[in-house]
PDB file of N, CA and C in Angstrom:
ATOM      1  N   UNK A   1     -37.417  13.032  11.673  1.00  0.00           N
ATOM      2  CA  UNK A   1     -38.637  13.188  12.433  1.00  0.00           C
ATOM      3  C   UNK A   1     -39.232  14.563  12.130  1.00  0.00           C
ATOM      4  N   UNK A   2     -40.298  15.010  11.944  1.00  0.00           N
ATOM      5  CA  UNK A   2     -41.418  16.122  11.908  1.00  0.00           C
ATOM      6  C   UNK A   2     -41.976  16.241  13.632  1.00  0.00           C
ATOM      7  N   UNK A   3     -41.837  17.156  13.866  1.00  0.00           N
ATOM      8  CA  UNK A   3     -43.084  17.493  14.538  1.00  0.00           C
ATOM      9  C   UNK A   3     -44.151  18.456  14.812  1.00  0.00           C
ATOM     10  N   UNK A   4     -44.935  18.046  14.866  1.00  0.00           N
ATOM     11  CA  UNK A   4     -46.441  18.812  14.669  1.00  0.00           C
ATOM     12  C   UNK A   4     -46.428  19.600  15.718  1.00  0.00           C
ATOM     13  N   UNK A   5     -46.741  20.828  15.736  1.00  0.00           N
ATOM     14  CA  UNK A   5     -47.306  21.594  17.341  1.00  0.00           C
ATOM     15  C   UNK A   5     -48.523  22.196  16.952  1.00  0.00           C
ATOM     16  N   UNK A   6     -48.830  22.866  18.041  1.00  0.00           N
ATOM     17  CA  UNK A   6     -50.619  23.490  18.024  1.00  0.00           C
ATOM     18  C   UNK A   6     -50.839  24.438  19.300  1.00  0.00           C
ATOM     19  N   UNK A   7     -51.209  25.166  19.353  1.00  0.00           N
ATOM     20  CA  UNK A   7     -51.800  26.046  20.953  1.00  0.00           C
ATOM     21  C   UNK A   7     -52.537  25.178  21.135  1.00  0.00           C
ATOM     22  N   UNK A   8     -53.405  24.420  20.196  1.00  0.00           N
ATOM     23  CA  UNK A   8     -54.598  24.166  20.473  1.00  0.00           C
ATOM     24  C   UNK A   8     -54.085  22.219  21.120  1.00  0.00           C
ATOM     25  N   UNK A   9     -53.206  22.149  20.678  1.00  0.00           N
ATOM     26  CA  UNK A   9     -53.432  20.327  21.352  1.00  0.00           C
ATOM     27  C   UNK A   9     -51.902  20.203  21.758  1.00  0.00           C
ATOM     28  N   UNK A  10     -50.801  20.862  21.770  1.00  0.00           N
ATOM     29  CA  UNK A  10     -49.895  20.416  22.307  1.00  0.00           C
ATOM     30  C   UNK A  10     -48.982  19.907  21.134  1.00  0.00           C
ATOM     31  N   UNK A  11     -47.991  18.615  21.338  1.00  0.00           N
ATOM     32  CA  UNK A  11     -47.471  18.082  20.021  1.00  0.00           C
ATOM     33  C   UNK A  11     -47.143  16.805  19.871  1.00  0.00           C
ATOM     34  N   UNK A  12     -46.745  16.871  19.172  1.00  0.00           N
ATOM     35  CA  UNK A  12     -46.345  15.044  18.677  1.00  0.00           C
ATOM     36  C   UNK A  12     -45.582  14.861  17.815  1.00  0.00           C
ATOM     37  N   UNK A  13     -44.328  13.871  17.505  1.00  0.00           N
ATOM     38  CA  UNK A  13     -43.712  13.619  16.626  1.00  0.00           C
ATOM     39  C   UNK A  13     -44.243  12.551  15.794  1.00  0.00           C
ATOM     40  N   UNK A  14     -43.477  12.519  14.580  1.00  0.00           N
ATOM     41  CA  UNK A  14     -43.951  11.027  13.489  1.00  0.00           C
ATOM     42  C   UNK A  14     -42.514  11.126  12.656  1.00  0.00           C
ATOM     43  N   UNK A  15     -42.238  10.227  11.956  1.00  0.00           N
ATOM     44  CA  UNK A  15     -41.054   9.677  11.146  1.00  0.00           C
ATOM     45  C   UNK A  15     -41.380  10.664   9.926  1.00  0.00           C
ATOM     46  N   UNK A  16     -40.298  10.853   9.156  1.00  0.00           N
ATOM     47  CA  UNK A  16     -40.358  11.601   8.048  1.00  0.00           C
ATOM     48  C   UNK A  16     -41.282  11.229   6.716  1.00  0.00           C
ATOM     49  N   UNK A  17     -41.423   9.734   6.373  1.00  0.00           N
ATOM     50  CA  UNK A  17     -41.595   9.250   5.288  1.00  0.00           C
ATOM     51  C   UNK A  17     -43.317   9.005   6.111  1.00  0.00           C
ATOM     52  N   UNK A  18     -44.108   9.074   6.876  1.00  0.00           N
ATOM     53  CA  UNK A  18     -45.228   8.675   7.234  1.00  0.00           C
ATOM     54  C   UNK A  18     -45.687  10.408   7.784  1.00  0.00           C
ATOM     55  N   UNK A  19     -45.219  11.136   7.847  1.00  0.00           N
ATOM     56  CA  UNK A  19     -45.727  12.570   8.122  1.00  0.00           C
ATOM     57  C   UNK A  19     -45.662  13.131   6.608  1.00  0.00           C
ATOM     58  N   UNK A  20     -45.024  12.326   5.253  1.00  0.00           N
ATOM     59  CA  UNK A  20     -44.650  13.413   4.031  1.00  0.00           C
ATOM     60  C   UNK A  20     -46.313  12.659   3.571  1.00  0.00           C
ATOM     61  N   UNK A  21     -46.638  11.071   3.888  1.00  0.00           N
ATOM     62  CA  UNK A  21     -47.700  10.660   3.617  1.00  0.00           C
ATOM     63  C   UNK A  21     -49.126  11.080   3.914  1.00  0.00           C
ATOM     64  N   UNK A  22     -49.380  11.318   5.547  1.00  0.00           N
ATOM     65  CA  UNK A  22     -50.431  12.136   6.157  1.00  0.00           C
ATOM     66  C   UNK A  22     -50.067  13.602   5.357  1.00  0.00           C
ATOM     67  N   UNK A  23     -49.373  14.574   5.409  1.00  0.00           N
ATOM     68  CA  UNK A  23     -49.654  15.700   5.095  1.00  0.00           C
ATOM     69  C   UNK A  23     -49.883  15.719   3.538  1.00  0.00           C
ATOM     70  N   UNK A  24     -49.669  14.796   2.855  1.00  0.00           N
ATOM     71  CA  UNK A  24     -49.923  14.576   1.314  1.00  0.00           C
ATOM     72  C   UNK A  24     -51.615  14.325   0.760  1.00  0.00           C
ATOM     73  N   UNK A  25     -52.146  13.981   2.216  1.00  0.00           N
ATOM     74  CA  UNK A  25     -53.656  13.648   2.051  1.00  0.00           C
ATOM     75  C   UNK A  25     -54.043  15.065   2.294  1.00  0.00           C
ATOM     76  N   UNK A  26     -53.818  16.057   2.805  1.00  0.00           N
ATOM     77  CA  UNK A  26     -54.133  17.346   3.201  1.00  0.00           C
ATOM     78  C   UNK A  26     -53.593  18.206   2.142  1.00  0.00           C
ATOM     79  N   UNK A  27     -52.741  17.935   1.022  1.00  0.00           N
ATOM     80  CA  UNK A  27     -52.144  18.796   0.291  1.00  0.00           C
ATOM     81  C   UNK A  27     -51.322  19.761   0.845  1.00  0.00           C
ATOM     82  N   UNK A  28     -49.876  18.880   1.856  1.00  0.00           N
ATOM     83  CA  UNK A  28     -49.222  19.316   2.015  1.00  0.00           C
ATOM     84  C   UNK A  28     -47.968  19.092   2.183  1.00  0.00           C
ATOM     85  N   UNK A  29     -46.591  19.591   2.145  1.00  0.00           N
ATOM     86  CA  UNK A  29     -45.384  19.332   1.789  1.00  0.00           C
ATOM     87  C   UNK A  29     -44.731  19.188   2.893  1.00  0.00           C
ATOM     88  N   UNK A  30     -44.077  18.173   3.501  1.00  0.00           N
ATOM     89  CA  UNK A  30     -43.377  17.840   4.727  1.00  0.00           C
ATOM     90  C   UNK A  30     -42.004  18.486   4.576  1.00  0.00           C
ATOM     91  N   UNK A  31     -41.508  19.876   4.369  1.00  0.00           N
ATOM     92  CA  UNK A  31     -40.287  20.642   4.161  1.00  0.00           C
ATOM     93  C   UNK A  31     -39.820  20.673   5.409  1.00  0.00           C
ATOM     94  N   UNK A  32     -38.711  21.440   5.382  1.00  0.00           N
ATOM     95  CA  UNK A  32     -37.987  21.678   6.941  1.00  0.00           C
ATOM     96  C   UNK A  32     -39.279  22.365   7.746  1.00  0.00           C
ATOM     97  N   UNK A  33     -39.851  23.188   7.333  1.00  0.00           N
ATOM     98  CA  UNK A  33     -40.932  23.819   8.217  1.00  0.00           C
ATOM     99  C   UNK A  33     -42.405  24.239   7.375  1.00  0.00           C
ATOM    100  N   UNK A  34     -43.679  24.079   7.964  1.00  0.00           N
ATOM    101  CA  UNK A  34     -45.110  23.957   7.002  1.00  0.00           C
ATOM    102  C   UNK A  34     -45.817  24.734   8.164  1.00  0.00           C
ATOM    103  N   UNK A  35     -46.680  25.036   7.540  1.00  0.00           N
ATOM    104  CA  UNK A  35     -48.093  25.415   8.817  1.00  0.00           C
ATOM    105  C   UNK A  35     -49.653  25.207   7.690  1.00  0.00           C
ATOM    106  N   UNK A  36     -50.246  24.942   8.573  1.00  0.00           N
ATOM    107  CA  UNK A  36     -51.770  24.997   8.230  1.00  0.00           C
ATOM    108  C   UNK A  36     -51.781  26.377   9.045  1.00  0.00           C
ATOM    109  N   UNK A  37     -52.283  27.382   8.165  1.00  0.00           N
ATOM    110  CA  UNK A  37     -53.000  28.783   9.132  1.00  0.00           C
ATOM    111  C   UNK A  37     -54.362  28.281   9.582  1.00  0.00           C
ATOM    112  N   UNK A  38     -54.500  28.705  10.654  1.00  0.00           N
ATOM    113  CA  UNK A  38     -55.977  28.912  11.002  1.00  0.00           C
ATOM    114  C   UNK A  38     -56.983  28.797  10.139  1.00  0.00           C
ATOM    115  N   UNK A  39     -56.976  29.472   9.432  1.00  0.00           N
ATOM    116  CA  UNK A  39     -58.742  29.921   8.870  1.00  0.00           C
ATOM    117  C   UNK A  39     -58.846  28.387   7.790  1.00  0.00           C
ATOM    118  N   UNK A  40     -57.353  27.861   7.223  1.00  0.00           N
ATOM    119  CA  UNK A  40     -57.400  26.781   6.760  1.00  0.00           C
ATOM    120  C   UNK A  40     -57.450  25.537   7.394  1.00  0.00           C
ATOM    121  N   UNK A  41     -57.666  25.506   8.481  1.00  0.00           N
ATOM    122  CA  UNK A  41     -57.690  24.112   9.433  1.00  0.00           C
ATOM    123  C   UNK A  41     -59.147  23.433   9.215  1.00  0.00           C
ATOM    124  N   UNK A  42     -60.319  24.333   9.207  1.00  0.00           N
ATOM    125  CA  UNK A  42     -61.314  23.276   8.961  1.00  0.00           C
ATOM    126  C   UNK A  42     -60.974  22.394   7.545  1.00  0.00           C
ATOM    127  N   UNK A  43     -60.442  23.511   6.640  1.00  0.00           N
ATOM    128  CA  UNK A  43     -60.201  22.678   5.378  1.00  0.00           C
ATOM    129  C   UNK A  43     -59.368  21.046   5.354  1.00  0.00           C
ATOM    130  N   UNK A  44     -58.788  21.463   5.476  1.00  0.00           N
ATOM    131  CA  UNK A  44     -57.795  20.177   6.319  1.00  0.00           C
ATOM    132  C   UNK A  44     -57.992  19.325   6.922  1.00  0.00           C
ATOM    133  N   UNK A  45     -58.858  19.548   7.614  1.00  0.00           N
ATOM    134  CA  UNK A  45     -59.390  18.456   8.606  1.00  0.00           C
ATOM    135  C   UNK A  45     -60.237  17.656   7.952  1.00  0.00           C
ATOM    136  N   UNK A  46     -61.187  17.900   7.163  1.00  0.00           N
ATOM    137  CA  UNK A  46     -62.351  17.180   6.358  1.00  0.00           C
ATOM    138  C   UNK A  46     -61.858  17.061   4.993  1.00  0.00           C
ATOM    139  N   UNK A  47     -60.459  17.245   4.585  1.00  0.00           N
ATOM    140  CA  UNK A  47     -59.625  16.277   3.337  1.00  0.00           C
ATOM    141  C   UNK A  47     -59.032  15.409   4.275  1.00  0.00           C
ATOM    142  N   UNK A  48     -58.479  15.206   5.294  1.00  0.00           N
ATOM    143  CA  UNK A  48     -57.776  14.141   5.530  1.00  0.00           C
ATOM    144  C   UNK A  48     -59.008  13.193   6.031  1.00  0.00           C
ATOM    145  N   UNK A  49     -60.308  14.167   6.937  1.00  0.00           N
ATOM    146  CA  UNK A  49     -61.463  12.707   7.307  1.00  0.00           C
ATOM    147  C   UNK A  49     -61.521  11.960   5.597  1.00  0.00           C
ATOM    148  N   UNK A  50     -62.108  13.138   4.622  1.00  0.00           N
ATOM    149  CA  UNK A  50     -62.613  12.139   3.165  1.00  0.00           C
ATOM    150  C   UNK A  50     -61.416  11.244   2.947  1.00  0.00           C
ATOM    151  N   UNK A  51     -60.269  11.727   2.634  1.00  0.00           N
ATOM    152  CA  UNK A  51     -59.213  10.661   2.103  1.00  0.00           C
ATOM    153  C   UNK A  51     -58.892   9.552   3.342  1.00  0.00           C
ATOM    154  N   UNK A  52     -59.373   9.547   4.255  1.00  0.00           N
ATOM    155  CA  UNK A  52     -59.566   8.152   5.297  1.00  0.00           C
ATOM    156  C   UNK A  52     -60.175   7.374   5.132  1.00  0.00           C
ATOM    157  N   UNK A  53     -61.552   7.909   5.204  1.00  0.00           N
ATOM    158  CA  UNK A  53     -62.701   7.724   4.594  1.00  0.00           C
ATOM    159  C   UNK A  53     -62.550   6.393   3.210  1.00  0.00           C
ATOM    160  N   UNK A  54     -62.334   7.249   2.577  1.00  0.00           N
ATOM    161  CA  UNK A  54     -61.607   6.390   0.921  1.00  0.00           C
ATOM    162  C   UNK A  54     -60.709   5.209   0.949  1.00  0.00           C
ATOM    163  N   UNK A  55     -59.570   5.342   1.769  1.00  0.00           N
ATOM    164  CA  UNK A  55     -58.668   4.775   1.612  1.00  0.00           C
ATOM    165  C   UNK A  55     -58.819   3.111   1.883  1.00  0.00           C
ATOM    166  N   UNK A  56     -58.563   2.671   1.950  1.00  0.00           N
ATOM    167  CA  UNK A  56     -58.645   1.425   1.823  1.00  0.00           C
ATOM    168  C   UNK A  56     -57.036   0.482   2.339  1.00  0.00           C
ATOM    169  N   UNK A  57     -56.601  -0.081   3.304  1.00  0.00           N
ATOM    170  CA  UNK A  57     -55.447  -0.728   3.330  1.00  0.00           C
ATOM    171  C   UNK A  57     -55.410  -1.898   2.493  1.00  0.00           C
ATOM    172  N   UNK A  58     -54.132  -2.068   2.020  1.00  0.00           N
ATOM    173  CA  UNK A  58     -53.638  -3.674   1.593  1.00  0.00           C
ATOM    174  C   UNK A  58     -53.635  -4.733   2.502  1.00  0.00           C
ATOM    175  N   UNK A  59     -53.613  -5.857   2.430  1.00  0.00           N
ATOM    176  CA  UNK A  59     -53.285  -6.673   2.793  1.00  0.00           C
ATOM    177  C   UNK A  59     -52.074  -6.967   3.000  1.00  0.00           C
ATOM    178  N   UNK A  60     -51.419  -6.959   4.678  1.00  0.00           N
ATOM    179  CA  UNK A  60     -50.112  -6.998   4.662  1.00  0.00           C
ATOM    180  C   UNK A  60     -49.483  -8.352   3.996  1.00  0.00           C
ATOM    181  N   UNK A  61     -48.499  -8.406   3.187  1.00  0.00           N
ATOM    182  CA  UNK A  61     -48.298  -9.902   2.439  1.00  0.00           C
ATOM    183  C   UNK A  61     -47.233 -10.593   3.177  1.00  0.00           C
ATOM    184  N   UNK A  62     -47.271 -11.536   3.082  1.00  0.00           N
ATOM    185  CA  UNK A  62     -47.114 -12.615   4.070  1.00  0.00           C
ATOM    186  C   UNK A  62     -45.483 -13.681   3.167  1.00  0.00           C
ATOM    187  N   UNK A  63     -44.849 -14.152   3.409  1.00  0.00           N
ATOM    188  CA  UNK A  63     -43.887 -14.824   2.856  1.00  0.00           C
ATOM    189  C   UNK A  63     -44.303 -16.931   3.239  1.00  0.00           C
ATOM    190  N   UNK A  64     -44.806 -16.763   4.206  1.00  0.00           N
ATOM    191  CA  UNK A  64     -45.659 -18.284   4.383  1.00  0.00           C
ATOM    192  C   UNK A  64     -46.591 -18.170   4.099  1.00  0.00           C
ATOM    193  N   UNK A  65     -47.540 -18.351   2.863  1.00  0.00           N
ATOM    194  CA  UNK A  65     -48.841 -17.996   2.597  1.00  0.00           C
ATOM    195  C   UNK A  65     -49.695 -18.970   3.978  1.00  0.00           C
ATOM    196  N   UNK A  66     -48.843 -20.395   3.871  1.00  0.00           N
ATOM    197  CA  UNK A  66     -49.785 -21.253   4.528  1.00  0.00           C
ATOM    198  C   UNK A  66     -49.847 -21.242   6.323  1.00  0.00           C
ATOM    199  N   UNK A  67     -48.992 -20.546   6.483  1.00  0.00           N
ATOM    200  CA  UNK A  67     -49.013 -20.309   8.561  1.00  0.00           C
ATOM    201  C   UNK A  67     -49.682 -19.247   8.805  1.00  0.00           C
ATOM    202  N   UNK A  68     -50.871 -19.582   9.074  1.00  0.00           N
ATOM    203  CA  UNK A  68     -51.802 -18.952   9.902  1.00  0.00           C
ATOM    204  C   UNK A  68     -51.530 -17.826  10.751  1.00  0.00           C
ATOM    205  N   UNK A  69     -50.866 -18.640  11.927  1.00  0.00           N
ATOM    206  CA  UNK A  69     -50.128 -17.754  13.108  1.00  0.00           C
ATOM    207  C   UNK A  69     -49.225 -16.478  12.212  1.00  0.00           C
ATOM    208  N   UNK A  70     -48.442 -16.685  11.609  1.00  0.00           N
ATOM    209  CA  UNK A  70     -47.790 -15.613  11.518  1.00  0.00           C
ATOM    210  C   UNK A  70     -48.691 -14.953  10.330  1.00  0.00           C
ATOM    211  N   UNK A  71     -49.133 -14.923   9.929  1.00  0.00           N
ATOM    212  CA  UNK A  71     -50.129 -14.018   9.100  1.00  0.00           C
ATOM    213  C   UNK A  71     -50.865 -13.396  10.278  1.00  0.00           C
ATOM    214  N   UNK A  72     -51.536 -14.069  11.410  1.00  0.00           N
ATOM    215  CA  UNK A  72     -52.439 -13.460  12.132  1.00  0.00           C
ATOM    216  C   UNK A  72     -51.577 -12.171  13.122  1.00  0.00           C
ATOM    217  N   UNK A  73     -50.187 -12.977  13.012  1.00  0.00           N
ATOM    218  CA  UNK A  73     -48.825 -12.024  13.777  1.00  0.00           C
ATOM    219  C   UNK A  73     -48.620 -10.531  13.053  1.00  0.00           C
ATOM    220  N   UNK A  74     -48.595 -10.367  11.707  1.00  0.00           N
ATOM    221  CA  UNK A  74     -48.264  -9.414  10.919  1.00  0.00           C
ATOM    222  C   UNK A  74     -49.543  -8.738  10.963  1.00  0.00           C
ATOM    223  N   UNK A  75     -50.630  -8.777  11.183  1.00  0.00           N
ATOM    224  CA  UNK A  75     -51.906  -8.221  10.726  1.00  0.00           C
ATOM    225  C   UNK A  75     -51.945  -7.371  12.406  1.00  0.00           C
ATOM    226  N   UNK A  76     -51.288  -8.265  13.432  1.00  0.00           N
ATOM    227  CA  UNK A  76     -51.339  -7.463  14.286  1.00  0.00           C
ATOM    228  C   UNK A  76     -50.274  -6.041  14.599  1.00  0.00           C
ATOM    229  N   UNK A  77     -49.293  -6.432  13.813  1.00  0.00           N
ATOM    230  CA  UNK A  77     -48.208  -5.402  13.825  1.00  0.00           C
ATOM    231  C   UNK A  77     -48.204  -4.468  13.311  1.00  0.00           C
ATOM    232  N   UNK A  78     -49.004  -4.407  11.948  1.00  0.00           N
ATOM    233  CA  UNK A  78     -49.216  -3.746  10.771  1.00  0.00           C
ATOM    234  C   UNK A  78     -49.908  -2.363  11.093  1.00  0.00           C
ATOM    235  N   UNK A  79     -49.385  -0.695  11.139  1.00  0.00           N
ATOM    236  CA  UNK A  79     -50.336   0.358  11.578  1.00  0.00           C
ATOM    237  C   UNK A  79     -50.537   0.705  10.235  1.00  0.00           C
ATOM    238  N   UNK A  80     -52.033   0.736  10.281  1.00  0.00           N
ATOM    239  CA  UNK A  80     -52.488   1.374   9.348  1.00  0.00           C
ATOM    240  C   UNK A  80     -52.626   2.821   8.889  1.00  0.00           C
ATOM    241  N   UNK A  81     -52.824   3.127   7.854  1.00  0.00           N
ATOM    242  CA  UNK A  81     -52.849   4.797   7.498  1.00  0.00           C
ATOM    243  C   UNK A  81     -53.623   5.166   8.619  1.00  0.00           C
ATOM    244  N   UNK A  82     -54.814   4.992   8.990  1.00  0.00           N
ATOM    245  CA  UNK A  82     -55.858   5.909   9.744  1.00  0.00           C
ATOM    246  C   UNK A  82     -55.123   6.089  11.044  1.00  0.00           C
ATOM    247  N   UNK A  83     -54.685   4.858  11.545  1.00  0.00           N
ATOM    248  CA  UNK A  83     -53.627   4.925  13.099  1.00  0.00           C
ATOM    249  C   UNK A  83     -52.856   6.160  13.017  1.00  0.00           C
ATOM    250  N   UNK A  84     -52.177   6.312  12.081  1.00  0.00           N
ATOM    251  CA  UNK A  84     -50.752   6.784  11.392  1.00  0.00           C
ATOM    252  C   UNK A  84     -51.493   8.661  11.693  1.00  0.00           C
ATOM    253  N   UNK A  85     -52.375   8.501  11.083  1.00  0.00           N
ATOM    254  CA  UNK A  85     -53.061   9.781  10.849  1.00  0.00           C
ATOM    255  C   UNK A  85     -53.907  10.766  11.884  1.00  0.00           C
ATOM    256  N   UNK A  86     -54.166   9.554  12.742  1.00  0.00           N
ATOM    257  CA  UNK A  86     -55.024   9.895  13.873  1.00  0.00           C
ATOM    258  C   UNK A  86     -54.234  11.067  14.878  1.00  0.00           C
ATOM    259  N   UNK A  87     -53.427  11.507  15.231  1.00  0.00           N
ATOM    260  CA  UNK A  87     -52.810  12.238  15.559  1.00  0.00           C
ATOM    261  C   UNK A  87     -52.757  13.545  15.367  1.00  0.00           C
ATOM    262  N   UNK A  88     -52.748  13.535  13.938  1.00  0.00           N
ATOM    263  CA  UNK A  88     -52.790  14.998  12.813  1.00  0.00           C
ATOM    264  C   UNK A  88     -54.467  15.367  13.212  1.00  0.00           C
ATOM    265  N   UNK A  89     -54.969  14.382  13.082  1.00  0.00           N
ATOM    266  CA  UNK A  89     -56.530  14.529  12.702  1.00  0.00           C
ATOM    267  C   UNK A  89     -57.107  14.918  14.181  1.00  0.00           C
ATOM    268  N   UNK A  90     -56.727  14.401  14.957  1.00  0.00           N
ATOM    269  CA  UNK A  90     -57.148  15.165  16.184  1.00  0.00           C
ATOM    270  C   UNK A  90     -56.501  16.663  16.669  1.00  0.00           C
ATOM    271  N   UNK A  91     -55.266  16.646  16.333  1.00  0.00           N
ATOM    272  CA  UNK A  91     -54.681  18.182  16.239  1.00  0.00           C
ATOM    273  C   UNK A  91     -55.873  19.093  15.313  1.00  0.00           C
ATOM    274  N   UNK A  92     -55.991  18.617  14.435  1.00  0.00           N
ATOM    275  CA  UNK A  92     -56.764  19.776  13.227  1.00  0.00           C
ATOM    276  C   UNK A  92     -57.970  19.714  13.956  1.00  0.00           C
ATOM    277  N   UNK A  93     -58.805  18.601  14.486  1.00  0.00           N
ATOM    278  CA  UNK A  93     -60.068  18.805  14.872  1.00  0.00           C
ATOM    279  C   UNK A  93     -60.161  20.112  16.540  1.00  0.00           C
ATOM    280  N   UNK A  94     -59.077  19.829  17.179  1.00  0.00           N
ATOM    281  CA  UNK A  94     -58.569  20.841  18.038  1.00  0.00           C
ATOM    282  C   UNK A  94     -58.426  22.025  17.637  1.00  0.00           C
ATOM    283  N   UNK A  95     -57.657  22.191  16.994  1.00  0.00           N
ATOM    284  CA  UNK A  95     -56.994  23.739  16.390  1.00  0.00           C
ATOM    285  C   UNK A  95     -58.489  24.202  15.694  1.00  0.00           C
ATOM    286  N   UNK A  96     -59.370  23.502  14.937  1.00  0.00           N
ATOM    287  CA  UNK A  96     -60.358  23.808  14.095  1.00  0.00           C
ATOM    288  C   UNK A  96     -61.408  24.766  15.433  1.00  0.00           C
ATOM    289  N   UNK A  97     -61.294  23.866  16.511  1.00  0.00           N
ATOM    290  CA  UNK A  97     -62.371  24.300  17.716  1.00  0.00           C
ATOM    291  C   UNK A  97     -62.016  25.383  18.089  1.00  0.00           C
ATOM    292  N   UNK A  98     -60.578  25.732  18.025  1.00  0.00           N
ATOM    293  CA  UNK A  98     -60.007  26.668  19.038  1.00  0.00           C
ATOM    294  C   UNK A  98     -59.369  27.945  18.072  1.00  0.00           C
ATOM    295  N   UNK A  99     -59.402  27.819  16.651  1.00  0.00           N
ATOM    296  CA  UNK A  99     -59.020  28.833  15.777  1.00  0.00           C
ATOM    297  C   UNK A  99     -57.810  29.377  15.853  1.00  0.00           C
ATOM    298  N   UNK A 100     -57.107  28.198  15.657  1.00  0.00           N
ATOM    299  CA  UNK A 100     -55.225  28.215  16.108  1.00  0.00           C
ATOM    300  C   UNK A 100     -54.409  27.076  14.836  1.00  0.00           C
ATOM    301  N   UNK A 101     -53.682  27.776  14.479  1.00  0.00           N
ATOM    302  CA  UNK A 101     -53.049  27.242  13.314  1.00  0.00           C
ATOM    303  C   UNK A 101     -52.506  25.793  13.960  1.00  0.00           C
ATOM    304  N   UNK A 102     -52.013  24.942  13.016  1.00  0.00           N
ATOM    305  CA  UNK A 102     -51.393  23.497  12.852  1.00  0.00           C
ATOM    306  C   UNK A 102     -49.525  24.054  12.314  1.00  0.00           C
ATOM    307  N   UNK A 103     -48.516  23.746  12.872  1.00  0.00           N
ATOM    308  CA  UNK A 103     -47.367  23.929  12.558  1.00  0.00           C
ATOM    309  C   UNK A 103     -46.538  22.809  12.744  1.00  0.00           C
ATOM    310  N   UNK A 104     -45.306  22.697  12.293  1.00  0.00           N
ATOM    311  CA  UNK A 104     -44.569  21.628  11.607  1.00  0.00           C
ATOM    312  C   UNK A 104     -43.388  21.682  11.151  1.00  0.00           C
ATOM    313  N   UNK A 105     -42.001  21.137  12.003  1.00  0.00           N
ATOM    314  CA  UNK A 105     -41.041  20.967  11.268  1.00  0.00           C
ATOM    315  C   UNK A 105     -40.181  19.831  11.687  1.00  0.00           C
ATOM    316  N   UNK A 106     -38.879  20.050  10.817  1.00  0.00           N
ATOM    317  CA  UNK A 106     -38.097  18.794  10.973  1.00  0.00           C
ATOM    318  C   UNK A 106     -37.450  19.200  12.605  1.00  0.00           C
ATOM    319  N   UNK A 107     -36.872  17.857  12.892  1.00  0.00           N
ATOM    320  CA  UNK A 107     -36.137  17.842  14.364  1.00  0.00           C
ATOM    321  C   UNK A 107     -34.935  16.784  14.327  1.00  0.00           C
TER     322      UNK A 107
END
């Protein structure tokens, strides 16, 4: 687990392999410990909006092509990158307002 802290929003955890993904859209390395400084948080914030922006999900694939229901089942289960991300992205849009670094480590 990673977790994110902030003066500016408090914190939140995420799984290792989906925090190395979000901070990879920001150009950054999910190590034992990271920070976004301050003065770099607007930066950050408007690479992870563009690479949202961009991204595009797959189609979760299905093993019954032909059952409906459970296709409609998986599509509901399925979090997408932006879900995934939304977290970070409201931290940075916080910290950006309040001119307070983004920090980060393992737990």
């Amino acid at each position: 687990m990673i977790r994110f802290t902030s003066a500016a929003a408090g914190r939140f955890e995420m799984l290792d392999a989906h925090a190395r993904d979000v901070l990879g859209l920001v150009e950054r390395e999910a190590g034992e410990r990271g920070a976004i400084a301050a003065a770099d948080v607007p930066q950050a914030r408007d690479r992870l909006r563009s690479a949202l922006a961009a991204h595009t999900e797959p189609e979760p694939a299905t093993e019954n092509e032909g059952d409906e229901a459970e296709e409609q089942a998986q599509r509901r289960q399925h979090v997408s990158l932006a879900q995934r991300a939304w977290p970070l992205l409201d931290m940075l849009e916080r910290a950006a307002r309040k001119n307070k670094p983004v920090l980060w480590e393992k737990v």
